[in-house]
C-alpha atoms as a PDB file:
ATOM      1  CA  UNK A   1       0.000   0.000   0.000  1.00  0.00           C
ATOM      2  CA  UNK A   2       1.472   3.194  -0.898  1.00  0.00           C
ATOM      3  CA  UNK A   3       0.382   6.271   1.389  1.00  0.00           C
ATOM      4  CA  UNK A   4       0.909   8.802  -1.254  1.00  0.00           C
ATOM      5  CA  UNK A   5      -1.721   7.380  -3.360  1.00  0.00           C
ATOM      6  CA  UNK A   6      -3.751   8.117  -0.823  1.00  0.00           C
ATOM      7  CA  UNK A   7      -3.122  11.852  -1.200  1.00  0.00           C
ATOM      8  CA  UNK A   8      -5.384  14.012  -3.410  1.00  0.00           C
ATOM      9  CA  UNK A   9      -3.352  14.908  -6.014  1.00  0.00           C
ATOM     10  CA  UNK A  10      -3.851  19.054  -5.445  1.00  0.00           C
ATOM     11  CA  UNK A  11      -2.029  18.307  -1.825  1.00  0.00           C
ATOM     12  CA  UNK A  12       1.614  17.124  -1.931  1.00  0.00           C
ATOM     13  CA  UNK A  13       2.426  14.246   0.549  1.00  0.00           C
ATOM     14  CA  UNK A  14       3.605  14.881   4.191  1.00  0.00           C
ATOM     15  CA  UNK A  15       7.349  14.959   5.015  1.00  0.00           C
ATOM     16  CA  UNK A  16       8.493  11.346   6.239  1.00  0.00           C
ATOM     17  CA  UNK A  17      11.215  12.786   8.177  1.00  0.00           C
ATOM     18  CA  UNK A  18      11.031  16.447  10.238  1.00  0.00           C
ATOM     19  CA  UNK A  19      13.900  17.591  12.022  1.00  0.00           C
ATOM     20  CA  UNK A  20      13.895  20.624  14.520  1.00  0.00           C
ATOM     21  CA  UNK A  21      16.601  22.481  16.614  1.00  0.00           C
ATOM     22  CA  UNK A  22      15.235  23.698  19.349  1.00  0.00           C
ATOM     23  CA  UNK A  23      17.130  27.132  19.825  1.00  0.00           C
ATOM     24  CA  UNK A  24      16.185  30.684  21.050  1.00  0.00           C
ATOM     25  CA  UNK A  25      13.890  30.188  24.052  1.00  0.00           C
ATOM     26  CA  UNK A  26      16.117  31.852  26.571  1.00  0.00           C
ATOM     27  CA  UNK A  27      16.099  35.221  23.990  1.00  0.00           C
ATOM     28  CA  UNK A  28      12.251  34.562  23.063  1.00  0.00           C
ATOM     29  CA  UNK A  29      11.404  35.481  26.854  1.00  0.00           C
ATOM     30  CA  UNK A  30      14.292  37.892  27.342  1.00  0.00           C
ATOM     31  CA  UNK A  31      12.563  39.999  24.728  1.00  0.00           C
ATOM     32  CA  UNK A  32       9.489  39.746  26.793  1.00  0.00           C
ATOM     33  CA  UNK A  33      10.924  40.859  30.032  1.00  0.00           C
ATOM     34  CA  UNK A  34      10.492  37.049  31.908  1.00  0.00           C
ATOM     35  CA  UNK A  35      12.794  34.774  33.206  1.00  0.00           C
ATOM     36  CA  UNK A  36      14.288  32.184  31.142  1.00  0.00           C
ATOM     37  CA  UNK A  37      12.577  29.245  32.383  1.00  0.00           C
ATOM     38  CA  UNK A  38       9.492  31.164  30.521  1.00  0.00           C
ATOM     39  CA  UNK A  39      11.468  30.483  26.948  1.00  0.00           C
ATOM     40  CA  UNK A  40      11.348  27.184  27.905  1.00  0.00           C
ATOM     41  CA  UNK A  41       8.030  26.195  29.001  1.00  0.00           C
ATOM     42  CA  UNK A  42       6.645  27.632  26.025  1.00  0.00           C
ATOM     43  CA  UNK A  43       9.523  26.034  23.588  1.00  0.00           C
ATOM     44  CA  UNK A  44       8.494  22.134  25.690  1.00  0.00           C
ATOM     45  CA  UNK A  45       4.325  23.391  25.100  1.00  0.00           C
ATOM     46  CA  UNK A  46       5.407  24.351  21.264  1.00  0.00           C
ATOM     47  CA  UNK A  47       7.229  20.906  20.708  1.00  0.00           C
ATOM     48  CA  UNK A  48       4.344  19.193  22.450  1.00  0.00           C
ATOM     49  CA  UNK A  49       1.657  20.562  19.631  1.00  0.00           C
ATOM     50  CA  UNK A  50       4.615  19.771  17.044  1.00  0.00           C
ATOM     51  CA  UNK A  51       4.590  15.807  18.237  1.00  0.00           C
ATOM     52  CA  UNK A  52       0.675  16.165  17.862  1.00  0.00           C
ATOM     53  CA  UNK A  53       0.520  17.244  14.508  1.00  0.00           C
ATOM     54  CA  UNK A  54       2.944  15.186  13.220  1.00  0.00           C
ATOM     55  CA  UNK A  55       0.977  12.162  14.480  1.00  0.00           C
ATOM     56  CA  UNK A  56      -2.170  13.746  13.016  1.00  0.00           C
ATOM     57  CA  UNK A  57      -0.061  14.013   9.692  1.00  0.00           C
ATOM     58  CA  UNK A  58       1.201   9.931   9.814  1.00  0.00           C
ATOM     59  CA  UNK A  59       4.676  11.883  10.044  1.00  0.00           C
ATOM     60  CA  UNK A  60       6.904   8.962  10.058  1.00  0.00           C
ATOM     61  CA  UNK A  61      10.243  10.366  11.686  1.00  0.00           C
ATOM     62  CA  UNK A  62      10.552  13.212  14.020  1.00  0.00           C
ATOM     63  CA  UNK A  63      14.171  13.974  15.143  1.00  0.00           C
ATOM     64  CA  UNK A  64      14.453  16.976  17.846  1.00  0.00           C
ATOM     65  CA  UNK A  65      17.993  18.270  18.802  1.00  0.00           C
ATOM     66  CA  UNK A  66      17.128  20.199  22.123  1.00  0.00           C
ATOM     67  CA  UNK A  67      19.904  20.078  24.758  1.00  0.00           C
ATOM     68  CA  UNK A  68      23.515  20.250  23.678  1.00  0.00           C
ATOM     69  CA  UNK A  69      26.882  19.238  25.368  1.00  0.00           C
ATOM     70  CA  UNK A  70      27.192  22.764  25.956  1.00  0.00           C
ATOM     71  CA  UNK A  71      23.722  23.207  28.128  1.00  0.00           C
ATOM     72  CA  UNK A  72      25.302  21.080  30.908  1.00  0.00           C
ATOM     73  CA  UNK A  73      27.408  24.063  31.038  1.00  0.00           C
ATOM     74  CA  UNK A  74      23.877  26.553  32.449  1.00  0.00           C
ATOM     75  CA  UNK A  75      23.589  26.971  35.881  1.00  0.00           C
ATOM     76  CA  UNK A  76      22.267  23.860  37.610  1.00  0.00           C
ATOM     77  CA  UNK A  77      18.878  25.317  38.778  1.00  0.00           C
ATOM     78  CA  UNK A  78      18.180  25.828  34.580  1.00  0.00           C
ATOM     79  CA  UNK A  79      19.182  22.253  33.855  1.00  0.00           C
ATOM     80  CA  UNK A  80      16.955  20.895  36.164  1.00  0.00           C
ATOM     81  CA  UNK A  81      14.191  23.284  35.255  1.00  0.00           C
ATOM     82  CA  UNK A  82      14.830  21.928  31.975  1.00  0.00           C
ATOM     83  CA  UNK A  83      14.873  18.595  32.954  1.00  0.00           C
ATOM     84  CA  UNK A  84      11.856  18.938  34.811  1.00  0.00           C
ATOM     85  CA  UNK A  85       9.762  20.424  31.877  1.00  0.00           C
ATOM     86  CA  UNK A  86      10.537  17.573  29.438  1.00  0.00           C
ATOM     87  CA  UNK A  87       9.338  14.795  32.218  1.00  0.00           C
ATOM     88  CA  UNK A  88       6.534  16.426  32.670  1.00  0.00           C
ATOM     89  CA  UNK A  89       5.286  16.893  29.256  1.00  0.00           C
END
């Protein structure tokens, strides 16, 4: 069975593979005058609407890149912050 033929021909097939860096969420709430654990909470509740619509869009493949060697580096109380968002999403 092949799930393109299953498209209507006016609307191109979904991606089988999406990739995202997660990036910016620190600056995103630095802009808005809040603390940095802000950036994050809404970068976790923005991936967590990603995740749904690529299971609403039989997106095969979703590959996120959000916490580099170089995070461990942020003060402790942000990593666990971190941490703490992902677990609980």
């Amino acid at each position: 069975l092949n799930p393109a033929a299953a498209v209507p021909q006016d609307r191109p097939a979904p991606p089988r593979h999406v990739a995202i860096v997660m990036d910016g969420n620190g600056r995103w709430a630095k802009k808005r005058f809040l603390p940095r654990f802000f950036g994050h909470k809404a970068g976790v509740d923005a991936l967590v609407k990603v995740v749904q619509a690529c299971i609403d869009r039989d997106i095969e493949h979703l590959t996120v890149f959000a916490f580099s060697s170089e995070n461990w580096k942020r003060p402790s109380d942000e990593v666990s912050g971190l941490m703490g968002l992902v677990l609980a999403a």
